[in-house]
PDB file of N, CA and C in Angstrom:
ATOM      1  N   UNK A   1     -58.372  -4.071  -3.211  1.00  0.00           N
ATOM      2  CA  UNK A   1     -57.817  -5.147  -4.020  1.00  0.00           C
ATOM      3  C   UNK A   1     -58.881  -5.659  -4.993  1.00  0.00           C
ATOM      4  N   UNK A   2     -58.449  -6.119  -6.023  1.00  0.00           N
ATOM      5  CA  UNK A   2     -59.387  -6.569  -7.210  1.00  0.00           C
ATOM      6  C   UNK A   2     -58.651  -8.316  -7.370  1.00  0.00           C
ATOM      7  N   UNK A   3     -59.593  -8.932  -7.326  1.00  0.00           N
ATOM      8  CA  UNK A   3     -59.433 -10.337  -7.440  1.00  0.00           C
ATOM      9  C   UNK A   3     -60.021 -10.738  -8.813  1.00  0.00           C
ATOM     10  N   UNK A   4     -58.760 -11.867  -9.780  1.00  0.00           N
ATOM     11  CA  UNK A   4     -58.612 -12.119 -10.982  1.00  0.00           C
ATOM     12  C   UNK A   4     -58.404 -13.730 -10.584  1.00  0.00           C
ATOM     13  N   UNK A   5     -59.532 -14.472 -11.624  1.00  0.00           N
ATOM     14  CA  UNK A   5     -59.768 -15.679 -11.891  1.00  0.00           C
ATOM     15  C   UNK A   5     -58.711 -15.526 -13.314  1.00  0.00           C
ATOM     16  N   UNK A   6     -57.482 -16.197 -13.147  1.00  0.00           N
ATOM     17  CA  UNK A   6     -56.136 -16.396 -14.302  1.00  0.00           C
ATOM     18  C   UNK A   6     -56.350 -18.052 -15.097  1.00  0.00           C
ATOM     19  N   UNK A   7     -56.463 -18.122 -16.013  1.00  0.00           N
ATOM     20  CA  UNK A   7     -56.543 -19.747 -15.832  1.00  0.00           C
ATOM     21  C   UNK A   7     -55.393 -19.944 -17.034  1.00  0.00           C
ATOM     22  N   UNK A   8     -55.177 -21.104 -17.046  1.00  0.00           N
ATOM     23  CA  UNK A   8     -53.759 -21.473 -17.647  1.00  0.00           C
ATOM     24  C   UNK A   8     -53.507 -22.212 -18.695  1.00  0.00           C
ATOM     25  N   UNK A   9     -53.475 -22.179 -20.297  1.00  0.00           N
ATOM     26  CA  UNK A   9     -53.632 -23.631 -21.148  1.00  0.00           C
ATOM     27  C   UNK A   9     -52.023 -23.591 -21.604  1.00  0.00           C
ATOM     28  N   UNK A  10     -52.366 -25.183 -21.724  1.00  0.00           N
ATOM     29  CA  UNK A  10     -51.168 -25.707 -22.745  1.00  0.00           C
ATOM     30  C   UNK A  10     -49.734 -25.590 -21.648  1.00  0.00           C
ATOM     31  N   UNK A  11     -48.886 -24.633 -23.020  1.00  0.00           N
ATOM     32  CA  UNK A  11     -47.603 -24.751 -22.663  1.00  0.00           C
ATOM     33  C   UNK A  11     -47.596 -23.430 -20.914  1.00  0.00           C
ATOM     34  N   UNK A  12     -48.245 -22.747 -21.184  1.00  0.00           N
ATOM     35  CA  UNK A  12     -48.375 -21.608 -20.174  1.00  0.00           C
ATOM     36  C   UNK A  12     -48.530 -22.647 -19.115  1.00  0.00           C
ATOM     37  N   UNK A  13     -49.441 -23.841 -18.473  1.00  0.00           N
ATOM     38  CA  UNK A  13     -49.966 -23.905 -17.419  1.00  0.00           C
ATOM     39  C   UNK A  13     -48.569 -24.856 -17.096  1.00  0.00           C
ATOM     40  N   UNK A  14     -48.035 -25.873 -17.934  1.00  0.00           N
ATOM     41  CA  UNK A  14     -47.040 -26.214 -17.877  1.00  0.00           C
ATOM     42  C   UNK A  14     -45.362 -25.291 -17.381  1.00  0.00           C
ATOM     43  N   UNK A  15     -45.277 -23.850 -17.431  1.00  0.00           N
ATOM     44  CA  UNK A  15     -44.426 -23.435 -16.815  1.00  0.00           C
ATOM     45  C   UNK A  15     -45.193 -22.909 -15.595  1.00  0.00           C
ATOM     46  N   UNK A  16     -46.185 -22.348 -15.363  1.00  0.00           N
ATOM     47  CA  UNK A  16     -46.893 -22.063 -13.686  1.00  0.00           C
ATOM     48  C   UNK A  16     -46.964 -22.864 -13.494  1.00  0.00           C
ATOM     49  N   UNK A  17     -47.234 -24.362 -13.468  1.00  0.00           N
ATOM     50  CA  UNK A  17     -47.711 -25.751 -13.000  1.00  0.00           C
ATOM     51  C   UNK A  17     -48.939 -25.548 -12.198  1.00  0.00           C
ATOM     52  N   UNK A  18     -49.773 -24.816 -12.887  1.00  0.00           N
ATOM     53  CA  UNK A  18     -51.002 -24.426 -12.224  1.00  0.00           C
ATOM     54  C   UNK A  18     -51.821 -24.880 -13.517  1.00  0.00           C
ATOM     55  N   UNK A  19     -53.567 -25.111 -13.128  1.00  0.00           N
ATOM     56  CA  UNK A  19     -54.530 -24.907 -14.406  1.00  0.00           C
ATOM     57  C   UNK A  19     -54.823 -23.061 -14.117  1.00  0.00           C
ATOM     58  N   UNK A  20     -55.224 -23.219 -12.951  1.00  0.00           N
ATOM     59  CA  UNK A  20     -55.282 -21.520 -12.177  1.00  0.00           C
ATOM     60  C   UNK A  20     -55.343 -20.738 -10.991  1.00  0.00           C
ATOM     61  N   UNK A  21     -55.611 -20.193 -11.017  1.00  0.00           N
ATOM     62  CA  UNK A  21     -54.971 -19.327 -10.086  1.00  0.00           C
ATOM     63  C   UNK A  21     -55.847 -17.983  -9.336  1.00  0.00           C
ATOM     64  N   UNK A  22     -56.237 -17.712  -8.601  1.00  0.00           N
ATOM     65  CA  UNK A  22     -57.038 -16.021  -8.067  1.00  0.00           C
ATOM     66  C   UNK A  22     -55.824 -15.056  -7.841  1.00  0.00           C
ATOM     67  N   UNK A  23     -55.748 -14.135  -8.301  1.00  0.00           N
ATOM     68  CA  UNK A  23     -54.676 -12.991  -8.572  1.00  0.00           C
ATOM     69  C   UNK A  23     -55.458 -11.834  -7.314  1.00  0.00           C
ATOM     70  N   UNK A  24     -54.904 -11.369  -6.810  1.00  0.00           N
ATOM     71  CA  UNK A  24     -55.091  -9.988  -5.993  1.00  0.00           C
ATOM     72  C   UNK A  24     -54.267  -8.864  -6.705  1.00  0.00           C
ATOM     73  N   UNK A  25     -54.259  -7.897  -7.189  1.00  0.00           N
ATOM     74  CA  UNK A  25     -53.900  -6.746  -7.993  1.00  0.00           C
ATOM     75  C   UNK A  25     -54.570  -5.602  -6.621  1.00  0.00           C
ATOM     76  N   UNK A  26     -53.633  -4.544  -6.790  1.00  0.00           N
ATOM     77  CA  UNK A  26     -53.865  -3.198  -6.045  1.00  0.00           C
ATOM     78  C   UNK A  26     -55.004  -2.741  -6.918  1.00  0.00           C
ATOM     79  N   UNK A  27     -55.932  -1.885  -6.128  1.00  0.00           N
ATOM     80  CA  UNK A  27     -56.288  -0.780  -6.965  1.00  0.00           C
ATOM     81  C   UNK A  27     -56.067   0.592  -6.844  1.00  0.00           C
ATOM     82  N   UNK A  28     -54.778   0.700  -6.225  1.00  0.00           N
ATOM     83  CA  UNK A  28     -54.284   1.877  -5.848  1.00  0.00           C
ATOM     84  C   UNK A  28     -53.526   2.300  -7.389  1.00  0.00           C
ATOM     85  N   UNK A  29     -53.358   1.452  -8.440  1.00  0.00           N
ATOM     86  CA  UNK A  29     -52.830   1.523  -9.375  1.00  0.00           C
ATOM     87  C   UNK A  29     -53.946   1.055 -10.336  1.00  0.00           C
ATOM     88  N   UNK A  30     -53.811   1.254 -11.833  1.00  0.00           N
ATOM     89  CA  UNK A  30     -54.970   0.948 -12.881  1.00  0.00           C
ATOM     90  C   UNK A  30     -54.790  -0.444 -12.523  1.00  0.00           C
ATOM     91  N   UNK A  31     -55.674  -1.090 -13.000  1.00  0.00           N
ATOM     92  CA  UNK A  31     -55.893  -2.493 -13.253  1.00  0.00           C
ATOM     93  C   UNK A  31     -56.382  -2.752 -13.833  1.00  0.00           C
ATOM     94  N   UNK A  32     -55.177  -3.825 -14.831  1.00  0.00           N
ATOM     95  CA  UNK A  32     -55.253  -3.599 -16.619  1.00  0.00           C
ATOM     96  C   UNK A  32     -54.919  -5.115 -17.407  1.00  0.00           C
ATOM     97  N   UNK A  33     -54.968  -5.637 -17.947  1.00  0.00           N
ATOM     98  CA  UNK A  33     -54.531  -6.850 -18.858  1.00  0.00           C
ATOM     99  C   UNK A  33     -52.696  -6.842 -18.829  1.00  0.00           C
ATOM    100  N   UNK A  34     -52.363  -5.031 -19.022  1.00  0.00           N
ATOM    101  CA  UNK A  34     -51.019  -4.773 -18.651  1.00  0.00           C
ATOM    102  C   UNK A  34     -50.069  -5.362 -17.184  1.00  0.00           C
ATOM    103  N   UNK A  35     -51.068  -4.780 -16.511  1.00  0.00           N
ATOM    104  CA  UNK A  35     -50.697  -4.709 -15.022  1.00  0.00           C
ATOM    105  C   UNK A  35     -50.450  -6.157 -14.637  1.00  0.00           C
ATOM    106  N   UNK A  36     -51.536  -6.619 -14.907  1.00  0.00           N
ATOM    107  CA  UNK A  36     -51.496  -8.276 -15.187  1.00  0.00           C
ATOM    108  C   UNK A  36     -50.408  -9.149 -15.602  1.00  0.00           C
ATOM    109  N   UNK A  37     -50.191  -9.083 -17.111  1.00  0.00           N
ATOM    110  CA  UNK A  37     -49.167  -9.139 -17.635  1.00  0.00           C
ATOM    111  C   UNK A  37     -47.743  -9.129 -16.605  1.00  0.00           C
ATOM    112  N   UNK A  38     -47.516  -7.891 -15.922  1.00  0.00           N
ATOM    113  CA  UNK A  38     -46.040  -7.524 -15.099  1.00  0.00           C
ATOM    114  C   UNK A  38     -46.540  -8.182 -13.851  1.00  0.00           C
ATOM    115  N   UNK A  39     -47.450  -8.223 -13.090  1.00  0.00           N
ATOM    116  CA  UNK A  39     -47.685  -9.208 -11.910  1.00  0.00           C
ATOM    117  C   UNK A  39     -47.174 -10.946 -12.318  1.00  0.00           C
ATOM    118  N   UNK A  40     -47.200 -11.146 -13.691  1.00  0.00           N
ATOM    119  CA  UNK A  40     -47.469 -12.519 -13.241  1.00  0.00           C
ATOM    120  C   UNK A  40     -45.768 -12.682 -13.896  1.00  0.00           C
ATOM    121  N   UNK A  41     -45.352 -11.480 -14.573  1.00  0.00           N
ATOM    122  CA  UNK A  41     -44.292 -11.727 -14.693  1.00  0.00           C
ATOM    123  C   UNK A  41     -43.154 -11.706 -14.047  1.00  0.00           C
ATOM    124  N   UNK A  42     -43.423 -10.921 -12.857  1.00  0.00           N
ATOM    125  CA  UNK A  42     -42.553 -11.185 -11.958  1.00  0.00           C
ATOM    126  C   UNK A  42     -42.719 -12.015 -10.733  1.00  0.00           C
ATOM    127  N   UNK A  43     -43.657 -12.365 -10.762  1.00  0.00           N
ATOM    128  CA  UNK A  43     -44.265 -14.025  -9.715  1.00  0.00           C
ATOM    129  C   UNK A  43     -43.337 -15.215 -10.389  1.00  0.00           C
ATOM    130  N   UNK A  44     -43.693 -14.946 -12.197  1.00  0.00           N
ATOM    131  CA  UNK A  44     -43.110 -16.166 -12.601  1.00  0.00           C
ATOM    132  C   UNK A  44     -41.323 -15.855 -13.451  1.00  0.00           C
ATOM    133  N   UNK A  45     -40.798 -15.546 -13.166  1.00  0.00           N
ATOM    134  CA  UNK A  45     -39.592 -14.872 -13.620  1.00  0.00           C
ATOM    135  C   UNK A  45     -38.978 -15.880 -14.920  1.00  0.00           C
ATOM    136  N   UNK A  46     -39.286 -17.394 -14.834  1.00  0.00           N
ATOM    137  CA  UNK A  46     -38.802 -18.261 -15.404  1.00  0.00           C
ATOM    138  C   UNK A  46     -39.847 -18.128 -17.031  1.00  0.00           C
ATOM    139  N   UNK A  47     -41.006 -17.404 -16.185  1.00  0.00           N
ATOM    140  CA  UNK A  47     -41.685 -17.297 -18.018  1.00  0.00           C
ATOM    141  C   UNK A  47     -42.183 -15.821 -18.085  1.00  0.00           C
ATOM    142  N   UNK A  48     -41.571 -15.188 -17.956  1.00  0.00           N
ATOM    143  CA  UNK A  48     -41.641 -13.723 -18.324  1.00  0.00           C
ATOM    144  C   UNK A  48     -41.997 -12.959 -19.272  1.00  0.00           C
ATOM    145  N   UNK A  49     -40.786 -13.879 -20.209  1.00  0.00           N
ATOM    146  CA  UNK A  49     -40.826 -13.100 -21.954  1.00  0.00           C
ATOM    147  C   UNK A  49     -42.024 -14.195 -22.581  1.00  0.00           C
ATOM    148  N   UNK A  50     -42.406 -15.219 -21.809  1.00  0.00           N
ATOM    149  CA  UNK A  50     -43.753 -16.093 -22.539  1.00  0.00           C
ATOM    150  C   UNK A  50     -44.858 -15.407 -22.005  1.00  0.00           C
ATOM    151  N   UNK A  51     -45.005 -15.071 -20.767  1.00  0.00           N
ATOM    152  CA  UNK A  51     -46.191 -14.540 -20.669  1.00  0.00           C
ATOM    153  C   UNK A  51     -46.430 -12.702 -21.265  1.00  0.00           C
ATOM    154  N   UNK A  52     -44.864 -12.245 -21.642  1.00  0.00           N
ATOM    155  CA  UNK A  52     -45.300 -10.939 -21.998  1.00  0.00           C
ATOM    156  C   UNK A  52     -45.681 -10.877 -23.457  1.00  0.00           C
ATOM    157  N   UNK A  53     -45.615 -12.113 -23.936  1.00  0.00           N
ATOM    158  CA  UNK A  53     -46.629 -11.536 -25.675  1.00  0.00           C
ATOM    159  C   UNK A  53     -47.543 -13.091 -25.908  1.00  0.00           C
ATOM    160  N   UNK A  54     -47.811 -13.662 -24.954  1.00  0.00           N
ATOM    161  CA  UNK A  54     -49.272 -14.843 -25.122  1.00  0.00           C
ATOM    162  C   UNK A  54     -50.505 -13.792 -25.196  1.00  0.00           C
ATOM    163  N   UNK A  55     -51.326 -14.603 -25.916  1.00  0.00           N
ATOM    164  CA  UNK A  55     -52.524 -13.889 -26.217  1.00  0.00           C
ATOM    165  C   UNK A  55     -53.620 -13.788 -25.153  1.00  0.00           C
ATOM    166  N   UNK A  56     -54.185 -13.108 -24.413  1.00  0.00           N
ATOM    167  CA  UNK A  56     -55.294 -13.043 -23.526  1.00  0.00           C
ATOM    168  C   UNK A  56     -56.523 -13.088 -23.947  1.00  0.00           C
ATOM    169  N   UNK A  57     -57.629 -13.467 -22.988  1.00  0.00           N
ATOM    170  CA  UNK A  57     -58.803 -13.681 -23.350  1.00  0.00           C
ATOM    171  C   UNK A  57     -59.692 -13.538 -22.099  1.00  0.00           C
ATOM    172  N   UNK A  58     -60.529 -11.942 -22.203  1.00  0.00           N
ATOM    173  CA  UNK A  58     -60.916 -11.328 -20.610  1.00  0.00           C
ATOM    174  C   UNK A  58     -62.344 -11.963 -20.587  1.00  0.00           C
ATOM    175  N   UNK A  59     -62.723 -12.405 -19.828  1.00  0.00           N
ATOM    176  CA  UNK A  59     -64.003 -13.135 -19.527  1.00  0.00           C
ATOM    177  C   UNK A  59     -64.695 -13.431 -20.942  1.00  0.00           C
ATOM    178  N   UNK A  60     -64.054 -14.728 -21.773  1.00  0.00           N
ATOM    179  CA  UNK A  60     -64.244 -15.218 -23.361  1.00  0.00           C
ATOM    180  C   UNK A  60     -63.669 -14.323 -24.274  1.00  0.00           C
ATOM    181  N   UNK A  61     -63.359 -13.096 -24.373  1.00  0.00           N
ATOM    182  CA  UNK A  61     -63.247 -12.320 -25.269  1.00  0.00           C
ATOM    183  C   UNK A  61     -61.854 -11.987 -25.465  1.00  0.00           C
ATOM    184  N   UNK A  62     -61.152 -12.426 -26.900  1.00  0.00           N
ATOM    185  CA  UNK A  62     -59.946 -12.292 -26.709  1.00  0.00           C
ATOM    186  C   UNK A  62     -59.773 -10.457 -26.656  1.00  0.00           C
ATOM    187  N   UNK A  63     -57.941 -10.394 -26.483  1.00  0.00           N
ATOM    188  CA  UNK A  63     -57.732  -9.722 -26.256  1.00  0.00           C
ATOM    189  C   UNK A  63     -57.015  -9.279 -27.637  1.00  0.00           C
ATOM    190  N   UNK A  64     -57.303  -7.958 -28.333  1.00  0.00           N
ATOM    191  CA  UNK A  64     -56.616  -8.039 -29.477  1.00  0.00           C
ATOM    192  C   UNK A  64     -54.902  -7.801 -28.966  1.00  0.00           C
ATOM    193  N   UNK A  65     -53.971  -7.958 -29.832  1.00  0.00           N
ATOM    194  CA  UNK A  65     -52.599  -7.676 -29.962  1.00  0.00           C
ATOM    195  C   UNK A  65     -52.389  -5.871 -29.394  1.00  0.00           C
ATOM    196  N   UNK A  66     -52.148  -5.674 -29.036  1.00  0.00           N
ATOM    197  CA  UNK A  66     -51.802  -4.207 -28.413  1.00  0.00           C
ATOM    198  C   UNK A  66     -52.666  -3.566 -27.473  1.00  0.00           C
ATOM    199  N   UNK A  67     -53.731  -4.367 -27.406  1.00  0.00           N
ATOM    200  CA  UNK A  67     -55.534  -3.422 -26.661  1.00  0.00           C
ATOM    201  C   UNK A  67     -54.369  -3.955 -25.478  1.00  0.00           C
ATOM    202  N   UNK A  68     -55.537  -2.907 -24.455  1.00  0.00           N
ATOM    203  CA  UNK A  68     -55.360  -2.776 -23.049  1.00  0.00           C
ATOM    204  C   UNK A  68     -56.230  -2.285 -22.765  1.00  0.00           C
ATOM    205  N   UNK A  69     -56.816  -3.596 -21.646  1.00  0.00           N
ATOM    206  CA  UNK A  69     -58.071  -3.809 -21.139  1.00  0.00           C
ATOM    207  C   UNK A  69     -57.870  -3.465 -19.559  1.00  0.00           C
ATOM    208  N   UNK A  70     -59.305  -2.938 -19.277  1.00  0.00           N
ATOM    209  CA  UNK A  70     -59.946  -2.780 -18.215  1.00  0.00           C
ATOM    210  C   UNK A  70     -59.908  -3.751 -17.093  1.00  0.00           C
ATOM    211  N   UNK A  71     -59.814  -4.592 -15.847  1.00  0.00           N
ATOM    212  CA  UNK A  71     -59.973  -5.358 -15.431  1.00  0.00           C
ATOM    213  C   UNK A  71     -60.542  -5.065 -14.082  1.00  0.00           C
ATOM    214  N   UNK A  72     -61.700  -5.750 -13.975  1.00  0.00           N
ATOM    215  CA  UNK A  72     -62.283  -5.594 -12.791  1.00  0.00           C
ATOM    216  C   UNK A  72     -62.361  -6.576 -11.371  1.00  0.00           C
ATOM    217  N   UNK A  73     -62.872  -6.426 -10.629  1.00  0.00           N
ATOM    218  CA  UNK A  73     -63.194  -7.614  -9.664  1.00  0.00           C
ATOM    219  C   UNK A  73     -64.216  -9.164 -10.100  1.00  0.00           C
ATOM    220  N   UNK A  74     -63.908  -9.815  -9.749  1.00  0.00           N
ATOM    221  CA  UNK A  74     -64.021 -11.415 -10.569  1.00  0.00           C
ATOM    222  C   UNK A  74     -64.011 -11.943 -12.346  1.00  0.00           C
ATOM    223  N   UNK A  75     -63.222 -10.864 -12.708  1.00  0.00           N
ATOM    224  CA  UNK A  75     -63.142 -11.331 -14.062  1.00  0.00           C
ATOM    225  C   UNK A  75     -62.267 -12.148 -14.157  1.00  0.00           C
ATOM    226  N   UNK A  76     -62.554 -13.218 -15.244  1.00  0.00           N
ATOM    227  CA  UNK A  76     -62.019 -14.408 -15.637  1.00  0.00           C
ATOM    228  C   UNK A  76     -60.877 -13.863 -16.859  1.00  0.00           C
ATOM    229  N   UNK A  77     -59.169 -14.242 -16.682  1.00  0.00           N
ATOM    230  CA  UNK A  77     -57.922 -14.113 -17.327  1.00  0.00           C
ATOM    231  C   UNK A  77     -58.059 -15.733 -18.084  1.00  0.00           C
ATOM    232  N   UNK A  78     -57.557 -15.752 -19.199  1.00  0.00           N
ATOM    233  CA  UNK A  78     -57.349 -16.900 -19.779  1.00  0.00           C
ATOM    234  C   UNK A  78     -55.586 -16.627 -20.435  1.00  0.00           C
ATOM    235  N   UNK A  79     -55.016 -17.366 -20.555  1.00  0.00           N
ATOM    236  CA  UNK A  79     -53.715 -17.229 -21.239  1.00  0.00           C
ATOM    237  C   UNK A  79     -53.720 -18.105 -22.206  1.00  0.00           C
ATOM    238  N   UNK A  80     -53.714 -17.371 -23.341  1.00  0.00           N
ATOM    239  CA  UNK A  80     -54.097 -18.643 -24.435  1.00  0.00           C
ATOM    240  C   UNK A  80     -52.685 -18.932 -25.347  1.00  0.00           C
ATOM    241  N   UNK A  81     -52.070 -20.047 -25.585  1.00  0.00           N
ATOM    242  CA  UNK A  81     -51.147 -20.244 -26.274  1.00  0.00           C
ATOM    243  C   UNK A  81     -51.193 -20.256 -28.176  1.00  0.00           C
ATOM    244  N   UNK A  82     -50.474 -19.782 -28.485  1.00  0.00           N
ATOM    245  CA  UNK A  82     -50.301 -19.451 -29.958  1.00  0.00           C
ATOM    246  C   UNK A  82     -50.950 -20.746 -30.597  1.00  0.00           C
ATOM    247  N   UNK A  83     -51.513 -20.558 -31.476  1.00  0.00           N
ATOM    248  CA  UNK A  83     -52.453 -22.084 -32.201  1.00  0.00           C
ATOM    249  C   UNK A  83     -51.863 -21.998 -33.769  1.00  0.00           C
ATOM    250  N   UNK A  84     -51.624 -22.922 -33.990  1.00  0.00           N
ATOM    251  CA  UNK A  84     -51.261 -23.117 -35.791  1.00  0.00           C
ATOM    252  C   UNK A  84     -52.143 -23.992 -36.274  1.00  0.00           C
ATOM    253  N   UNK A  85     -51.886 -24.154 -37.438  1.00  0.00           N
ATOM    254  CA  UNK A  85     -53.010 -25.456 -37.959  1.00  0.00           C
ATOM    255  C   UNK A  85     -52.285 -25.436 -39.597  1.00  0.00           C
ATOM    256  N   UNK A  86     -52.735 -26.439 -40.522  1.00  0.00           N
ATOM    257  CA  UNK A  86     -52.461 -26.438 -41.515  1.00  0.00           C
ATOM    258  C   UNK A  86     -53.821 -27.077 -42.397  1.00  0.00           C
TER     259      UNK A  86
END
């Protein structure tokens, strides 16, 4: 098992009602930003389609739009919510 520090902003932590969370992921399977992604989406069923295109950020470093990342044992998940500004 690979253990993931998930942490939660904004509108995201507001549907987990978590700030965060330690994730256990198999490693009988890759373990990926993806994998991630479908774990938490089916934990959280009520935010599914929010957590399947929020932006990630693997220990500080975002995650670009399509990459698929590596994930190891104690790396830090951030779920970062869409930012606007004017």
């Amino acid at each position: 098992m690979v253990q993931i520090k998930v942490l939660y902003f904004a509108a995201a932590r507001e549907l987990i009602g978590a700030r965060e969370e330690f994730i256990e992921l198999n490693e009988s399977e890759s373990v990926t930003t993806d994998s991630l992604r479908s774990f938490l989406g089916l934990k959280y069923p009520h935010a599914a389609s929010y957590i399947k295109d929020i932006t990630l950020a693997v220990n500080l470093e975002y995650v670009m739009n399509g990459e698929i990342r590596d994930l190891k044992q104690d790396d830090e998940v951030a779920l970062i919510p869409p930012i606007s500004g004017g």
